[in-house]
Structure formats: structure tokens, C-alpha cells
N, C-alpha and C. Protein backbone atom coordinates (compact mmCIF):
# COMPACT_ATOMS: atom_id res chain seq x y z
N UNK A 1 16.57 9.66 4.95
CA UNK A 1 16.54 8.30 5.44
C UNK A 1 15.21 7.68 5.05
N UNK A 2 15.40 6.40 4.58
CA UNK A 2 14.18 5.47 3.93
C UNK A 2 13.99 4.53 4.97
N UNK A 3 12.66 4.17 5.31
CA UNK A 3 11.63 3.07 5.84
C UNK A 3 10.96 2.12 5.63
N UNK A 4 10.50 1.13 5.52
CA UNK A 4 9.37 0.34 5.62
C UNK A 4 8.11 0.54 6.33
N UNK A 5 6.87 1.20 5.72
CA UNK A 5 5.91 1.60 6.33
C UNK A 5 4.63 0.19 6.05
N UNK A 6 4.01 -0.36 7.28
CA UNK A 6 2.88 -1.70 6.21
C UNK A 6 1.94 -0.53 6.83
N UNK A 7 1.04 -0.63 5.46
CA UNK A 7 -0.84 0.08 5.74
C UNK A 7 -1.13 -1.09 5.61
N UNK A 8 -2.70 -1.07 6.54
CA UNK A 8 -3.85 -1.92 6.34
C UNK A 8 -5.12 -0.91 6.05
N UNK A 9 -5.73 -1.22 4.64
CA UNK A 9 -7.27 -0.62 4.16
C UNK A 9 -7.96 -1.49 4.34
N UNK A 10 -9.20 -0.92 4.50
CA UNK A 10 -10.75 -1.94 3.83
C UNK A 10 -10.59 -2.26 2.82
N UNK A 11 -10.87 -3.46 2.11
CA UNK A 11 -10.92 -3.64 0.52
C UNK A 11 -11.94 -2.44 0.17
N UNK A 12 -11.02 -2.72 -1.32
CA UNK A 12 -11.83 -1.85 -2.31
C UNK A 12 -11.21 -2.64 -3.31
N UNK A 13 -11.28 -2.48 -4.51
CA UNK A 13 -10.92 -3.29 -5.47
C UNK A 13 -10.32 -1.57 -6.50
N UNK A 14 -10.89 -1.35 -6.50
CA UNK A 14 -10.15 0.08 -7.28
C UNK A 14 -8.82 0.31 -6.73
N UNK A 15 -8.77 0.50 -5.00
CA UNK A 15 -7.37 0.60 -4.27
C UNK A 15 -6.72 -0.51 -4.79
N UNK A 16 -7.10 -1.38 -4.35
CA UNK A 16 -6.09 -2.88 -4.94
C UNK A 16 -5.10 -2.38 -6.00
N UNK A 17 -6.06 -2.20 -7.21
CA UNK A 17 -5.82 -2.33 -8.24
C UNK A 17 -4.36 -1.10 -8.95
N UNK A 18 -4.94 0.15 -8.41
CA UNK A 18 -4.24 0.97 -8.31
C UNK A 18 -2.32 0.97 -7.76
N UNK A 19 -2.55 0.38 -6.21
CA UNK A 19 -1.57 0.31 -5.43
C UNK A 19 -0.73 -0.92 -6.45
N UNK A 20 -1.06 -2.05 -7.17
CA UNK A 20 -0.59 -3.20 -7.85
C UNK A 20 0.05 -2.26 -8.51
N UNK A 21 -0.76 -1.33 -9.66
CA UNK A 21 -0.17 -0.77 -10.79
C UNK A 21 1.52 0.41 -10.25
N UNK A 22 0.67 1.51 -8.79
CA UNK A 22 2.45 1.78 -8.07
C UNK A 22 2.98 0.87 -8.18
N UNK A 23 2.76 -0.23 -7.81
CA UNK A 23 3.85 -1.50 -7.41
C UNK A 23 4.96 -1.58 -8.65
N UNK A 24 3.96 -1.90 -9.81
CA UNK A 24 4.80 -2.39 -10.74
C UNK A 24 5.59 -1.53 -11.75
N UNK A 25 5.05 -0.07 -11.61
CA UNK A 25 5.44 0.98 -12.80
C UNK A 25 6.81 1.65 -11.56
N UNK A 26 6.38 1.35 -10.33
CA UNK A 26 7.81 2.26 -9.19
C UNK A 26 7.38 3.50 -9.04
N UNK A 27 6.19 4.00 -9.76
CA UNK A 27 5.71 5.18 -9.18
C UNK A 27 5.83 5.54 -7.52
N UNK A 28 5.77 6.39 -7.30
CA UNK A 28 5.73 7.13 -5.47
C UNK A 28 4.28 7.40 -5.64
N UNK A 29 3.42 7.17 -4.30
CA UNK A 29 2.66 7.41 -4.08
C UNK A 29 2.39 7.75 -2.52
N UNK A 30 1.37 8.66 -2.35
CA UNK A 30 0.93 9.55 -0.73
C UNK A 30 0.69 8.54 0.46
N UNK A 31 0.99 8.74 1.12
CA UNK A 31 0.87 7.69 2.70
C UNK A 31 0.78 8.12 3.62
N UNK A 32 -0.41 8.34 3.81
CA UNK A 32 -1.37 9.56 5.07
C UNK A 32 -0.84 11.00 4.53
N UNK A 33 -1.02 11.62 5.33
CA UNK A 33 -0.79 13.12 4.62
C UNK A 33 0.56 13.34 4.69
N UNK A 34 1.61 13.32 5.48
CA UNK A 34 2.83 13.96 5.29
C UNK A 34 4.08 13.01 4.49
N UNK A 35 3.90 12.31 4.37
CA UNK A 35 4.65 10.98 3.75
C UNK A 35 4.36 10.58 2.14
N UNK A 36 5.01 10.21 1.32
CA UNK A 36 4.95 9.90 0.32
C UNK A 36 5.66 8.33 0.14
N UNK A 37 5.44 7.62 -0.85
CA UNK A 37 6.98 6.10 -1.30
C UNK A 37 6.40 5.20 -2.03
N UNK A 38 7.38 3.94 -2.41
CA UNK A 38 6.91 3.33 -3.58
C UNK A 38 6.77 1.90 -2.79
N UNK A 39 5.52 1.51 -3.28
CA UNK A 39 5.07 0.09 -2.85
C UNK A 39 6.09 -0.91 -3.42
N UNK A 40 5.90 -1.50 -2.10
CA UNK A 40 6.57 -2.92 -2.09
C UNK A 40 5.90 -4.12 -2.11
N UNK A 41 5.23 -4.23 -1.61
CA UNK A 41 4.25 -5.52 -1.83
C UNK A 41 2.76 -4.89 -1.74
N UNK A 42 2.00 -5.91 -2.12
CA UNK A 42 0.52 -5.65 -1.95
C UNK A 42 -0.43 -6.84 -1.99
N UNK A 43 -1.37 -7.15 -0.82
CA UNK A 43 -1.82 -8.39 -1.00
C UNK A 43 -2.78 -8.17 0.00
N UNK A 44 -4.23 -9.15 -0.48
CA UNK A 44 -5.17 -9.12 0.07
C UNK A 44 -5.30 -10.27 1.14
N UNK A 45 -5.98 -9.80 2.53
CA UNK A 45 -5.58 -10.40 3.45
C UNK A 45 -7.20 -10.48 3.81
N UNK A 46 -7.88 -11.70 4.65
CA UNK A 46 -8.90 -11.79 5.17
C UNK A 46 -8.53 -12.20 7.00
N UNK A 47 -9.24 -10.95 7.74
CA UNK A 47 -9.34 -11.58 8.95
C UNK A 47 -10.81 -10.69 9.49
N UNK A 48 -11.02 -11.75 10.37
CA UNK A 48 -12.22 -11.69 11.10
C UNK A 48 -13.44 -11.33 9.90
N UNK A 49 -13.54 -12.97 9.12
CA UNK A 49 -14.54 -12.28 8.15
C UNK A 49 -14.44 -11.50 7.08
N UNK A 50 -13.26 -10.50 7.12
CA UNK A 50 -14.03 -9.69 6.22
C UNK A 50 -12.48 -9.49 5.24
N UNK A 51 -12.12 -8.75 3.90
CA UNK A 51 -10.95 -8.57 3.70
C UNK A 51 -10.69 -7.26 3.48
N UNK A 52 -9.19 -7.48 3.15
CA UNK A 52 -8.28 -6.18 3.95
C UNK A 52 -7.48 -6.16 2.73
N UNK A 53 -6.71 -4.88 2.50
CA UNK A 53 -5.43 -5.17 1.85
C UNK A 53 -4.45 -4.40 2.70
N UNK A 54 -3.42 -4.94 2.19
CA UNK A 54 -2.23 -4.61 3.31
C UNK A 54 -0.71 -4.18 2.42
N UNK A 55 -0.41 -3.39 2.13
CA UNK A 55 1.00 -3.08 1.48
C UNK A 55 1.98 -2.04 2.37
N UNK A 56 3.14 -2.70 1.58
CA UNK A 56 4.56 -2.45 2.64
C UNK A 56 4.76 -1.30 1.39
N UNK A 57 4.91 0.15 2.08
CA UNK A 57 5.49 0.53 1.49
C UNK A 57 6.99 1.03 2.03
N UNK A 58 8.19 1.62 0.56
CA UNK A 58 9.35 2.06 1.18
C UNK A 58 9.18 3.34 1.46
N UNK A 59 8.91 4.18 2.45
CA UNK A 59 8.45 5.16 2.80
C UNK A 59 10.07 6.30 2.71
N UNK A 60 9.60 7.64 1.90
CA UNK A 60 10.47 8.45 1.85
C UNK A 60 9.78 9.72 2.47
N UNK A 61 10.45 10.66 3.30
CA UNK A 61 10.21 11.09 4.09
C UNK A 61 10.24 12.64 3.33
């Protein structure tokens, strides 16, 4: 059974960049330690000051 998991990171611009490239090639990638899946969106978000990125991934279990 498949999910919708959203992370929120600290920016980094390397993460960004990376998670864009899962995005677009459909690669699977790790989501905390026991979880793996392929990004769905990815987008940089600013609150309280400072920015964030935030991606939905489809989480496979």
C-alpha cells in the first residue's frame, strides 16, 4: 500500500537540487530511515524568516 508523505528541511540548495532531479528522472529515494518513494512535488517555502523546502513524497513502504 502507497502514501503521500510531505517532509519539511532547512534549505540547502544541494537538497533542493537533488530532490528536483528524483522528481523529474522518477527515481525512489530514502525518507527517514525505514521508508523509501518517489517525489512528487518540491518547492521552496519561506516562513518565519527563514526558508524551507517541503516535498510530497509517494511513499512506498
Amino acid at each position: 500500500m502507497s502514501e503521500n508523505a510531505t517532509e519539511r528541511y532547512p534549505w540547502n540548495e544541494s537538497v533542493y537540487e537533488r530532490l528536483l532531479r528524483a522528481k523529474e528522472k522518477g527515481t525512489f529515494i530514502a525518507i527517514g530511515l525505514n521508508h523509501f518513494g518517489k517525489v512528487l512535488k518540491v518547492e521552496k517555502i519561506k516562513q518565519h524568516e527563514a526558508f524551507y523546502i517541503q516535498a510530497v513524497f509517494k511513499k512506498e513502504n
